[in-house]
Every structure is written in C-alpha cells, then in structure tokens.
PDB file of N, CA and C in Angstrom:
ATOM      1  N   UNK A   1      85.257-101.548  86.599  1.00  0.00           N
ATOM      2  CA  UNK A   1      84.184-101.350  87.541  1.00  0.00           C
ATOM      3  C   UNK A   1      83.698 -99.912  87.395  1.00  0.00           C
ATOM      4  N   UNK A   2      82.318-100.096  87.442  1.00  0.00           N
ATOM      5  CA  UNK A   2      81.416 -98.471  87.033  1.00  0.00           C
ATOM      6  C   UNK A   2      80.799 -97.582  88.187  1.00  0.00           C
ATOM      7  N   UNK A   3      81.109 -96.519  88.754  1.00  0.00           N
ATOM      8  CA  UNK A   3      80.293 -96.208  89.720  1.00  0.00           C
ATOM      9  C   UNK A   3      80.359 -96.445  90.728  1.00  0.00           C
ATOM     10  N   UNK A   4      79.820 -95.979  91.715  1.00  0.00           N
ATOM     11  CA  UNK A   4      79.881 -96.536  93.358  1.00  0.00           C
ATOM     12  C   UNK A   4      79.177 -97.502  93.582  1.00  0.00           C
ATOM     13  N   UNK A   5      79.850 -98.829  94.515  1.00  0.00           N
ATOM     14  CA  UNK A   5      78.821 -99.472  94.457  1.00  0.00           C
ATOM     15  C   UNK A   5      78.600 -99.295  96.301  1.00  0.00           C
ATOM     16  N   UNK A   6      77.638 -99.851  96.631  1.00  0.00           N
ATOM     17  CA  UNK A   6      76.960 -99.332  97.910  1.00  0.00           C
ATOM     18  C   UNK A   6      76.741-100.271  98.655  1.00  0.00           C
ATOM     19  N   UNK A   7      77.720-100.633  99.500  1.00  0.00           N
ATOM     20  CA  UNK A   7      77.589-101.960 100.705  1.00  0.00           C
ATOM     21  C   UNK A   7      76.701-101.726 102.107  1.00  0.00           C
ATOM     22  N   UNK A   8      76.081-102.497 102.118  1.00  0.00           N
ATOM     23  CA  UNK A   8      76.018-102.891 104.017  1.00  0.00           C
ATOM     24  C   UNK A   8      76.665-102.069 104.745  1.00  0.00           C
ATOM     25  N   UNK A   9      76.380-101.337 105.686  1.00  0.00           N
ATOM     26  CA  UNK A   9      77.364-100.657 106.349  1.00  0.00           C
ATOM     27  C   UNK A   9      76.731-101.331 108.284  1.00  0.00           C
ATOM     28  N   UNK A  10      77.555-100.704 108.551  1.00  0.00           N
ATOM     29  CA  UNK A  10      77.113-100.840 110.547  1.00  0.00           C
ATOM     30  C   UNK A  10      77.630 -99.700 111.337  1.00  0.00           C
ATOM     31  N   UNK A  11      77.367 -99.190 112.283  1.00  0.00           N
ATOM     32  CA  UNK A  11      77.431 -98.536 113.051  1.00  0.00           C
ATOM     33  C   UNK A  11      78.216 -98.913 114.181  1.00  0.00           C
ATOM     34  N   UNK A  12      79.197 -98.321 114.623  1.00  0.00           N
ATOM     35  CA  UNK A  12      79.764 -98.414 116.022  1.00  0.00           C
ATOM     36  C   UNK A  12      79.709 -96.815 116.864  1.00  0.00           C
ATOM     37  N   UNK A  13      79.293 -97.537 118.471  1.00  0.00           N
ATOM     38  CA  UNK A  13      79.968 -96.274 118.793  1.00  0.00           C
ATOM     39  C   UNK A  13      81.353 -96.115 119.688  1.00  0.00           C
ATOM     40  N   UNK A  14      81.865 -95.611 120.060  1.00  0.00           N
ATOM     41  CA  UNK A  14      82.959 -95.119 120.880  1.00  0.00           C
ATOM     42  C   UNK A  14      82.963 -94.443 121.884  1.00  0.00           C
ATOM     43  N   UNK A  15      83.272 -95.002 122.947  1.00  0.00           N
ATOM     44  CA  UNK A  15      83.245 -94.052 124.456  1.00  0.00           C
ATOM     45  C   UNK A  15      84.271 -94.803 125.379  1.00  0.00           C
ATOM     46  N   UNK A  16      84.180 -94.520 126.827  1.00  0.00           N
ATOM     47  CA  UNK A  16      85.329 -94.553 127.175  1.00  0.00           C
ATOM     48  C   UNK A  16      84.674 -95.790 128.327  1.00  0.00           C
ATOM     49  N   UNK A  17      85.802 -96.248 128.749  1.00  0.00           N
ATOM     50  CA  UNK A  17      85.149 -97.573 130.010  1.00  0.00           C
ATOM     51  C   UNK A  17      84.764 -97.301 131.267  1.00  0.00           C
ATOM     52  N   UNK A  18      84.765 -95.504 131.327  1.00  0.00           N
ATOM     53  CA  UNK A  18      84.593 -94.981 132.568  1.00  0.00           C
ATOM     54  C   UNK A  18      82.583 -95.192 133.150  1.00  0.00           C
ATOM     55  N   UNK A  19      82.040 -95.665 131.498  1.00  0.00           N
ATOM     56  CA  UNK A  19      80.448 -95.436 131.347  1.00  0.00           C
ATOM     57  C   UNK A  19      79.999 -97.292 131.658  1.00  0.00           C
ATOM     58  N   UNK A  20      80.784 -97.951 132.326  1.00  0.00           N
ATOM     59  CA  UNK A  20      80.638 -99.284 133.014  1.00  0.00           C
ATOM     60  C   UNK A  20      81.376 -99.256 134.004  1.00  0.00           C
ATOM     61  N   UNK A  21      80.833-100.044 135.070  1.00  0.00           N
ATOM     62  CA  UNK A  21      81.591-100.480 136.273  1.00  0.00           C
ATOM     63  C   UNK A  21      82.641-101.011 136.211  1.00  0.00           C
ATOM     64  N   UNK A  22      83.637-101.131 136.967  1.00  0.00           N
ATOM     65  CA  UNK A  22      84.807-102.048 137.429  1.00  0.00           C
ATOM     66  C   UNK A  22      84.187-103.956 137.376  1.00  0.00           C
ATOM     67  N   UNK A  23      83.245-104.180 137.735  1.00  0.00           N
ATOM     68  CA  UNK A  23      82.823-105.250 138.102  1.00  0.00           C
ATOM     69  C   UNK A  23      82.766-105.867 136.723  1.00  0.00           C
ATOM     70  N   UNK A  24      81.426-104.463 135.828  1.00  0.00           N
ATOM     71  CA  UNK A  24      80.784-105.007 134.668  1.00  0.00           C
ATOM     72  C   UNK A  24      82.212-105.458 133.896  1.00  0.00           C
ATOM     73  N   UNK A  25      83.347-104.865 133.884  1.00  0.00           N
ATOM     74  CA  UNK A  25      84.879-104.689 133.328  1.00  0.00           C
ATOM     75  C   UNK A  25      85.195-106.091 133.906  1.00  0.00           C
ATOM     76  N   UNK A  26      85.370-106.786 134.805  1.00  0.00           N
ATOM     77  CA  UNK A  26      85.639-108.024 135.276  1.00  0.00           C
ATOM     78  C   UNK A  26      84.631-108.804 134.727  1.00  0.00           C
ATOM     79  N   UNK A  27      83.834-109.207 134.913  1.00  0.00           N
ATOM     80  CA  UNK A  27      82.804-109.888 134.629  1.00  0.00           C
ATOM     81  C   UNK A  27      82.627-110.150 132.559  1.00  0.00           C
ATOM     82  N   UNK A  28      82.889-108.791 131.929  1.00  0.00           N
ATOM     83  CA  UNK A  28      83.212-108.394 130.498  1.00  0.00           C
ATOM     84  C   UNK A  28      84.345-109.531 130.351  1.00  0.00           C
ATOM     85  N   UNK A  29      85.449-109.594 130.780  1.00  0.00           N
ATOM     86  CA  UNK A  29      86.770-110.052 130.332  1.00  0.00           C
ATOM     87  C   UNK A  29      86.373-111.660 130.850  1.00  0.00           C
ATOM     88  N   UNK A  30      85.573-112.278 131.555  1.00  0.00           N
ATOM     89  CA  UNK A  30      85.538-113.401 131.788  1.00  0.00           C
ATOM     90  C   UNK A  30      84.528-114.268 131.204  1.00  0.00           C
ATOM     91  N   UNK A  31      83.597-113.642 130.822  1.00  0.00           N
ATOM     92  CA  UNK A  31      82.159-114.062 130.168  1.00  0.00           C
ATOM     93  C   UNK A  31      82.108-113.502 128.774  1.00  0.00           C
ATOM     94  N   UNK A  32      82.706-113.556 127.776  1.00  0.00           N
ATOM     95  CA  UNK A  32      82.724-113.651 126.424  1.00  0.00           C
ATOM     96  C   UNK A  32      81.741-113.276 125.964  1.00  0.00           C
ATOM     97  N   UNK A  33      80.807-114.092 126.122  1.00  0.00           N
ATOM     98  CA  UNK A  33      79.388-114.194 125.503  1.00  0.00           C
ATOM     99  C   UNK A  33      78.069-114.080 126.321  1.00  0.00           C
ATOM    100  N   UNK A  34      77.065-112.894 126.219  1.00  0.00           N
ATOM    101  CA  UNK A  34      75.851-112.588 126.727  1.00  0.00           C
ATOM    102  C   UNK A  34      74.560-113.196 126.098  1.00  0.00           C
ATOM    103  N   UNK A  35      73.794-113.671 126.274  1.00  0.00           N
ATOM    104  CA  UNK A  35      73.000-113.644 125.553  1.00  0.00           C
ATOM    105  C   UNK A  35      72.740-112.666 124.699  1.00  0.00           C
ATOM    106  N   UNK A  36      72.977-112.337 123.033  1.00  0.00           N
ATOM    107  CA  UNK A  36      72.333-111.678 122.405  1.00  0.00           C
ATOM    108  C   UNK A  36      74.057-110.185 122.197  1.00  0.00           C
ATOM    109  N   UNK A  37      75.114-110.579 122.352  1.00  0.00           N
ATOM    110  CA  UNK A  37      76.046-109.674 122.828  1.00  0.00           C
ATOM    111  C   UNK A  37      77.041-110.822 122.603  1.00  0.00           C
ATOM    112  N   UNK A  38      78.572-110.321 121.983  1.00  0.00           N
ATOM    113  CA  UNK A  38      79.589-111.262 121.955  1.00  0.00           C
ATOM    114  C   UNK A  38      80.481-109.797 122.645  1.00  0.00           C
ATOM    115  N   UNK A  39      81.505-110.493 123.478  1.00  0.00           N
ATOM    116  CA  UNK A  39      82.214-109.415 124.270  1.00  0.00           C
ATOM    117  C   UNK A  39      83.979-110.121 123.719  1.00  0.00           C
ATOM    118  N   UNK A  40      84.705-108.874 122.813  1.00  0.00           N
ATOM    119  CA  UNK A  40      86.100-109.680 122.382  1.00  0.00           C
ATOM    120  C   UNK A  40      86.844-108.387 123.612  1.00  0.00           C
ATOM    121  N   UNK A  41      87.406-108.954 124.575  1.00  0.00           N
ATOM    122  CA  UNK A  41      88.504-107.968 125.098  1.00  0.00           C
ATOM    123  C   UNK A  41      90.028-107.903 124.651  1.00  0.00           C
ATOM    124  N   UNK A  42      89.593-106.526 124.417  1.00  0.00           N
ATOM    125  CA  UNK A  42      91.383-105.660 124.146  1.00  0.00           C
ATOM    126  C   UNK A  42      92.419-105.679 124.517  1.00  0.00           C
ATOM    127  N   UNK A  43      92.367-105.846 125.748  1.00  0.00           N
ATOM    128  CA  UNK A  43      93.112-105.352 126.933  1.00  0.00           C
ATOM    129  C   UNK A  43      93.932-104.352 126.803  1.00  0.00           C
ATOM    130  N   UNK A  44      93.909-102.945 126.909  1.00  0.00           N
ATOM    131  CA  UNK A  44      92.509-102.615 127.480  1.00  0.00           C
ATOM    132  C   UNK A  44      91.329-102.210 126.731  1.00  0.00           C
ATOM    133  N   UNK A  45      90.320-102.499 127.306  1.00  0.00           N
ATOM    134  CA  UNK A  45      88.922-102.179 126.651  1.00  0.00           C
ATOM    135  C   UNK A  45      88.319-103.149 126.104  1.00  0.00           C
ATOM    136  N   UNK A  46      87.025-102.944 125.117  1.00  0.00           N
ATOM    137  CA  UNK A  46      86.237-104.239 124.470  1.00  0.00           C
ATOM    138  C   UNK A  46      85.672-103.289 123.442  1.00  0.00           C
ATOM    139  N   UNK A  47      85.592-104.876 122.868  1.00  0.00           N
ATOM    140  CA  UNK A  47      84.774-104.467 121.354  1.00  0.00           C
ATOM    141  C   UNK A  47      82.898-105.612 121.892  1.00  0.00           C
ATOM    142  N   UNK A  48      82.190-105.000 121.568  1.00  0.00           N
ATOM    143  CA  UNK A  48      81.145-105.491 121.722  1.00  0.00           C
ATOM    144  C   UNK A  48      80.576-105.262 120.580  1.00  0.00           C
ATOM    145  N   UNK A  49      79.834-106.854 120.125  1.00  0.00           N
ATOM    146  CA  UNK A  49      79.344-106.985 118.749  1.00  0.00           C
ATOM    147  C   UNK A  49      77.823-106.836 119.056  1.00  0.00           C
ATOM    148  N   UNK A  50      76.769-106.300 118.731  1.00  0.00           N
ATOM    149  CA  UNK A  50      75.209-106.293 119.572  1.00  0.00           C
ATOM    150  C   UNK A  50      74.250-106.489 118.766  1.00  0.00           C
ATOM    151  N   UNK A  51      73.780-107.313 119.145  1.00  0.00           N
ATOM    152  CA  UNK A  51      72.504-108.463 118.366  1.00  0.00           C
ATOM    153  C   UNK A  51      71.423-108.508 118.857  1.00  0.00           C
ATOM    154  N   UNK A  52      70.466-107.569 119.624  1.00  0.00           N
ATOM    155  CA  UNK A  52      69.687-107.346 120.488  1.00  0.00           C
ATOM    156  C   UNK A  52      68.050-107.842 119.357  1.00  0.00           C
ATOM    157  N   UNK A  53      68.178-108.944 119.228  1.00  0.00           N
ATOM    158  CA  UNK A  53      67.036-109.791 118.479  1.00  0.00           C
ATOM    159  C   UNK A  53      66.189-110.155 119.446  1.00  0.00           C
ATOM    160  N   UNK A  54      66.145-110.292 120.603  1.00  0.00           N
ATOM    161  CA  UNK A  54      65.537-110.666 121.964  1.00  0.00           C
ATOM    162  C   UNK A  54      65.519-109.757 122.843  1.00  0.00           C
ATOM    163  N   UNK A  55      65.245-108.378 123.289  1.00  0.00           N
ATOM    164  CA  UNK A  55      65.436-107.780 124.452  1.00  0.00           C
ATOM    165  C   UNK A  55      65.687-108.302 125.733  1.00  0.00           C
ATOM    166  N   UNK A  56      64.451-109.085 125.986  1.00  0.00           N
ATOM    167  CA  UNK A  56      63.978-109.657 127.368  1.00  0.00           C
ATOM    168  C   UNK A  56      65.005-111.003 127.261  1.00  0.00           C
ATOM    169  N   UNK A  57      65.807-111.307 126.764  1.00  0.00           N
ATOM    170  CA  UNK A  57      66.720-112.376 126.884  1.00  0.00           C
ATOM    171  C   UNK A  57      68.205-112.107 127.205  1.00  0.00           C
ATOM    172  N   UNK A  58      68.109-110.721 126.706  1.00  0.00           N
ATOM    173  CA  UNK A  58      69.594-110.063 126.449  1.00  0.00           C
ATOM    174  C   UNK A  58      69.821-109.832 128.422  1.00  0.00           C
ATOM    175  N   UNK A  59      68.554-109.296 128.599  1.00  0.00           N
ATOM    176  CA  UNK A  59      68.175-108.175 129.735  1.00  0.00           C
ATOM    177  C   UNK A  59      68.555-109.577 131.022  1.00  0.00           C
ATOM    178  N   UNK A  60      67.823-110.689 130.785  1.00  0.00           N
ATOM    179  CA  UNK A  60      67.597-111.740 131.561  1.00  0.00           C
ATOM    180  C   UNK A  60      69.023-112.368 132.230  1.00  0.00           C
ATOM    181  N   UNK A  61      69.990-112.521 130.628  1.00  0.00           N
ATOM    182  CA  UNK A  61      71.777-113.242 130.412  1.00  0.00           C
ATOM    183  C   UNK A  61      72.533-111.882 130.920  1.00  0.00           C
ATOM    184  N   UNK A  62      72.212-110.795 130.953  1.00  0.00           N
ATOM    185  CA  UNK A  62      72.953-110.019 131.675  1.00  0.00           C
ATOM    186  C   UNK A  62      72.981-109.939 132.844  1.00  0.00           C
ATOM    187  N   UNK A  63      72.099-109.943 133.232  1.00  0.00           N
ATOM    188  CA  UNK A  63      71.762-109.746 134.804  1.00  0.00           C
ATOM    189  C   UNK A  63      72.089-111.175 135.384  1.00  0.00           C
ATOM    190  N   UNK A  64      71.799-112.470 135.084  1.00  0.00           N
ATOM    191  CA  UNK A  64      72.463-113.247 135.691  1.00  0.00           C
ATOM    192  C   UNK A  64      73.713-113.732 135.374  1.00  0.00           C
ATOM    193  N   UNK A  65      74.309-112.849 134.886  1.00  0.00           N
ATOM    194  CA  UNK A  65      76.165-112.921 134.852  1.00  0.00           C
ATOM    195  C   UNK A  65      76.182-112.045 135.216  1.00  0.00           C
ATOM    196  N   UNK A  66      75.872-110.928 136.004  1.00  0.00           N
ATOM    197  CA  UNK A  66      76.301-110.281 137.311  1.00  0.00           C
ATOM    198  C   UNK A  66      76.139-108.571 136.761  1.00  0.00           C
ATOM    199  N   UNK A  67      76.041-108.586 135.436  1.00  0.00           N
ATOM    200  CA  UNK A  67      76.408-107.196 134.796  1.00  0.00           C
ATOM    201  C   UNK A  67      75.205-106.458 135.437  1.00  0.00           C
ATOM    202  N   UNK A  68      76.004-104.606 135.360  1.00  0.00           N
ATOM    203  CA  UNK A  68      74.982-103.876 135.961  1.00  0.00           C
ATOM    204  C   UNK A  68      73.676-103.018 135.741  1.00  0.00           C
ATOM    205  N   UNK A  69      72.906-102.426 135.983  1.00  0.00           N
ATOM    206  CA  UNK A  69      71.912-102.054 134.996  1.00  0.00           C
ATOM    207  C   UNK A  69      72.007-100.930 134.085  1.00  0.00           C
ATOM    208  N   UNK A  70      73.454-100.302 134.640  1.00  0.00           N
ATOM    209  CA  UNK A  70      73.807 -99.069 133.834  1.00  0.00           C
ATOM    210  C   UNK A  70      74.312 -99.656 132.429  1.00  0.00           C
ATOM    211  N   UNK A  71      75.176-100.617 132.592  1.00  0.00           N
ATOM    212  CA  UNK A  71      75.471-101.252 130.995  1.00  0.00           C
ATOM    213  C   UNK A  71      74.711-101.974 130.231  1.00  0.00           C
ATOM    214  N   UNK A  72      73.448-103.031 131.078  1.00  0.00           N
ATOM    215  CA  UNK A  72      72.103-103.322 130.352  1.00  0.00           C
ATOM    216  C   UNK A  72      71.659-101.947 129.511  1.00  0.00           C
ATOM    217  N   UNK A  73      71.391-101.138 130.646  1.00  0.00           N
ATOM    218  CA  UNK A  73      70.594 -99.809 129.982  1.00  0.00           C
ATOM    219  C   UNK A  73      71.639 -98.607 128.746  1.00  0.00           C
ATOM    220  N   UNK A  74      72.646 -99.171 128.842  1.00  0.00           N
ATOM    221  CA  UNK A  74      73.675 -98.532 127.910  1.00  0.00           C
ATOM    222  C   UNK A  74      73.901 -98.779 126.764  1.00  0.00           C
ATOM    223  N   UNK A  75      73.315-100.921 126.288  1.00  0.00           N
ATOM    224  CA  UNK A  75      73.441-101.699 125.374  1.00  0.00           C
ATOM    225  C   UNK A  75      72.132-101.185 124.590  1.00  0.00           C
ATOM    226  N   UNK A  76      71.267-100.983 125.959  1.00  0.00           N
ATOM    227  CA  UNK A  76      69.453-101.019 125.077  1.00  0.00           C
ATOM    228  C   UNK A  76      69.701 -99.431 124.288  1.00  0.00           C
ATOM    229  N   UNK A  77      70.338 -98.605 124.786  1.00  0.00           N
ATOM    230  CA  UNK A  77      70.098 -97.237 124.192  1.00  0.00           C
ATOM    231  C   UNK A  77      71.178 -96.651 123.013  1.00  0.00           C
ATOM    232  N   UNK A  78      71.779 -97.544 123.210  1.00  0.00           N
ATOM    233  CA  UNK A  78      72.855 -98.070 121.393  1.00  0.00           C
ATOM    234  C   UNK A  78      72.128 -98.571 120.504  1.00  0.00           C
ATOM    235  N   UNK A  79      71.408 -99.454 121.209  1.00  0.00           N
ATOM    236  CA  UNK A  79      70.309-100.260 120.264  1.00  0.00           C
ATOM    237  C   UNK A  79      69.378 -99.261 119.502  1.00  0.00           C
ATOM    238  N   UNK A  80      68.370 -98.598 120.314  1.00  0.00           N
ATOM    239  CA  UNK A  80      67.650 -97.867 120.122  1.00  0.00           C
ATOM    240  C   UNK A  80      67.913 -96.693 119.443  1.00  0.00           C
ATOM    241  N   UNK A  81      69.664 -96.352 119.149  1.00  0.00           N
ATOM    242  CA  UNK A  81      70.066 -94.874 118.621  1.00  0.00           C
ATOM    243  C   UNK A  81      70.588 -95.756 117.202  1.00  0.00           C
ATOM    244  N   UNK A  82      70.557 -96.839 116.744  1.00  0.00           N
ATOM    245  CA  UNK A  82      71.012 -97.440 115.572  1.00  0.00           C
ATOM    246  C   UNK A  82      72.402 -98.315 115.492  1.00  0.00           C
ATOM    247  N   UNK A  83      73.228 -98.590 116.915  1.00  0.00           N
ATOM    248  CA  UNK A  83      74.340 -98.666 116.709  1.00  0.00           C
ATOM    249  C   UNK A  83      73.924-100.229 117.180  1.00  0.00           C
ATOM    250  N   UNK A  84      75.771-100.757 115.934  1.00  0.00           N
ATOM    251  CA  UNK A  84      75.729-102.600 116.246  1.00  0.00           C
ATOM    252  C   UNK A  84      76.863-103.140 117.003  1.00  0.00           C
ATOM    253  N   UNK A  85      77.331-102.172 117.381  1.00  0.00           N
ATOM    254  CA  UNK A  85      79.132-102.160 118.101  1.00  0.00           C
ATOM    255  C   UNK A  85      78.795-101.293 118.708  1.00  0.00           C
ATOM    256  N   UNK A  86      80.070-101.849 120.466  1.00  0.00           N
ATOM    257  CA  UNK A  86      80.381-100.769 121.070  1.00  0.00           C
ATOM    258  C   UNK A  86      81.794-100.803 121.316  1.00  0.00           C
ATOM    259  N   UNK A  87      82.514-100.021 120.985  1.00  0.00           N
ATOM    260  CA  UNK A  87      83.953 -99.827 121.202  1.00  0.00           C
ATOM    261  C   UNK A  87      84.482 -99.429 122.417  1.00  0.00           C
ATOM    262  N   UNK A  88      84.624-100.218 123.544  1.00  0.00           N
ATOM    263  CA  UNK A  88      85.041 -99.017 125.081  1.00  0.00           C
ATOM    264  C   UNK A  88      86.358 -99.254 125.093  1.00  0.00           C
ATOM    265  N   UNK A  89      86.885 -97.867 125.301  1.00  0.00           N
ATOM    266  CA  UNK A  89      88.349 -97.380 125.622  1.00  0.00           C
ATOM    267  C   UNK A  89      88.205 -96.709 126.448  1.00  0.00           C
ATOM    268  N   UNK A  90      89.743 -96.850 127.177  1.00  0.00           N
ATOM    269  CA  UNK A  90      90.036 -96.414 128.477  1.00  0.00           C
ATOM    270  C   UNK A  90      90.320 -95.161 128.204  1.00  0.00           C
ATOM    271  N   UNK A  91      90.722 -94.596 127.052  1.00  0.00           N
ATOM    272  CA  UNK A  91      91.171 -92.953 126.566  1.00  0.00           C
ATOM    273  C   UNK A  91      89.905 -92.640 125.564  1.00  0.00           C
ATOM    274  N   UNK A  92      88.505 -93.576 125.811  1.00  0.00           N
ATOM    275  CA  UNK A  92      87.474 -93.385 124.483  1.00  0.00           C
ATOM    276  C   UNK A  92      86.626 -92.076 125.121  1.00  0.00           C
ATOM    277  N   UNK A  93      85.933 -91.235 124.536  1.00  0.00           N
ATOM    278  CA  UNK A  93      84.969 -89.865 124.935  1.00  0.00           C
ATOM    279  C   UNK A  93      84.189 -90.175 126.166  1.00  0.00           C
ATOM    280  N   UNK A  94      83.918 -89.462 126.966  1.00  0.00           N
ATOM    281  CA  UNK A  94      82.837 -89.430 127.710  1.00  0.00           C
ATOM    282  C   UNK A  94      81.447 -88.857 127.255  1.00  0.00           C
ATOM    283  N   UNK A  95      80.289 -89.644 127.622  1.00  0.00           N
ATOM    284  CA  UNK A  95      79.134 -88.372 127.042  1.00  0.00           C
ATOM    285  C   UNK A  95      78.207 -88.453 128.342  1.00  0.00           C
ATOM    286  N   UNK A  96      78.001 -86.782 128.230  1.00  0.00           N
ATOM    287  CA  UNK A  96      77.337 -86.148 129.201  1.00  0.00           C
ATOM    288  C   UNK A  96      75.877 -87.113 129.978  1.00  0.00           C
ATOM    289  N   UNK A  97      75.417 -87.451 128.973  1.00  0.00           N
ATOM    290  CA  UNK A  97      74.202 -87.930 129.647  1.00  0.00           C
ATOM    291  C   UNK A  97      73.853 -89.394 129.817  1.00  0.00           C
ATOM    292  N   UNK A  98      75.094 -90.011 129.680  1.00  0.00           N
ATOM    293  CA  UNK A  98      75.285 -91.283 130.936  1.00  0.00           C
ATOM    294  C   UNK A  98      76.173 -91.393 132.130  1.00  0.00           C
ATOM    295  N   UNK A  99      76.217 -92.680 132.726  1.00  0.00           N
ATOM    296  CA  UNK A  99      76.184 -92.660 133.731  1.00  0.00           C
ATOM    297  C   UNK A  99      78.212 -92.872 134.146  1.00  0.00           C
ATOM    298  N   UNK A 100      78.916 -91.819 134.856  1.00  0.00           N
ATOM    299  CA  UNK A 100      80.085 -92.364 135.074  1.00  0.00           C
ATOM    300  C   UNK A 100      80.770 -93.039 135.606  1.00  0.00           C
ATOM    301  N   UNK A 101      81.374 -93.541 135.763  1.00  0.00           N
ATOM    302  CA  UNK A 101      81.989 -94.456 136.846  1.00  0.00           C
ATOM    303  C   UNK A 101      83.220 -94.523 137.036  1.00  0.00           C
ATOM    304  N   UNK A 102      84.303 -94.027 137.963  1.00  0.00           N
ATOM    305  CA  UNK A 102      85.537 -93.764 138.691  1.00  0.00           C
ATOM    306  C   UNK A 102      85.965 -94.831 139.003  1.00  0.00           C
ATOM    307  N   UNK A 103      86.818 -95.420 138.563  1.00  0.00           N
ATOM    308  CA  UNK A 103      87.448 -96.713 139.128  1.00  0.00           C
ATOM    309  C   UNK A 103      89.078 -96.923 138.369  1.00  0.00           C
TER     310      UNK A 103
END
C-alpha cells in the first residue's frame, strides 16, 4: 500500500451533562430515538449520533418527547459548528457560552 489514503472522517464533540437538564437526562435514557437523533446511553452519559436532515422535524420530535429547548438549541448549534456526535460526560468540559445546569 502507497501513500496516505484519505477516509471520511466525522466530527464529535465532548462536554459534560451539566449543559442538559436532569429531565432532558431522563427522558435521553428512555427515548432512544428523536426524530433525526439516535440517543445510545452510557450510563453514565450518552453518545448522540446527529442527522439533522430535517430541522423542523428534529425541533417538532423533541419537543414532544418532553426535551428542553436548551438541548434542542444545543443539537442545532453542533449542527451548525460541523459536528455529527455528541459525547456527554458527567466528568466531560464545560463551555462558557452555554447554558448550565446543576443537578
């Protein structure tokens, strides 16, 4: 074999579960699947696979499985920064300019 060869790659990001609710965290571990979003839990934490091919569908299946608008608006702005995974850990980074949550 000659050279590098150059695959497909994807993006994940990493942060911590403090940047979703307790609820969205319940609701995560019981509902698998979002429209447009597959949710595998860790315990603790999740891997979220994100397929945001539909906005307004994603936005629609979230909200009526109970999730909150901070993690709607957390999925759309992964989306929008290039990422196809979200990795949340309970020991994962915090970043400054979302939203926290103590629980």
């Amino acid at each position: 074999m000659t050279g590098k060869k150059k695959y497909p790659t994807i993006t994940a990001a990493y942060l911590s579960t403090a940047h979703i609710t307790e609820s969205d965290s319940a609701i995560l571990c019981d509902v698998p699947e979002v429209a447009c979003i597959v949710v595998y839990s860790l315990n603790p934490g999740f891997l979220v696979v994100i397929d945001l091919h539909d906005p307004q569908r994603f936005e629609e299946s979230a909200r009526d499985n109970g999730l909150s608008e901070a993690f709607i608006t957390l999925i759309q702005s992964l989306v929008e920064n290039g990422h196809d995974y979200l990795y949340l850990s309970p020991v994962g980074p915090t970043v400054d300019d979302l939203p926290k949550f103590n629980w």
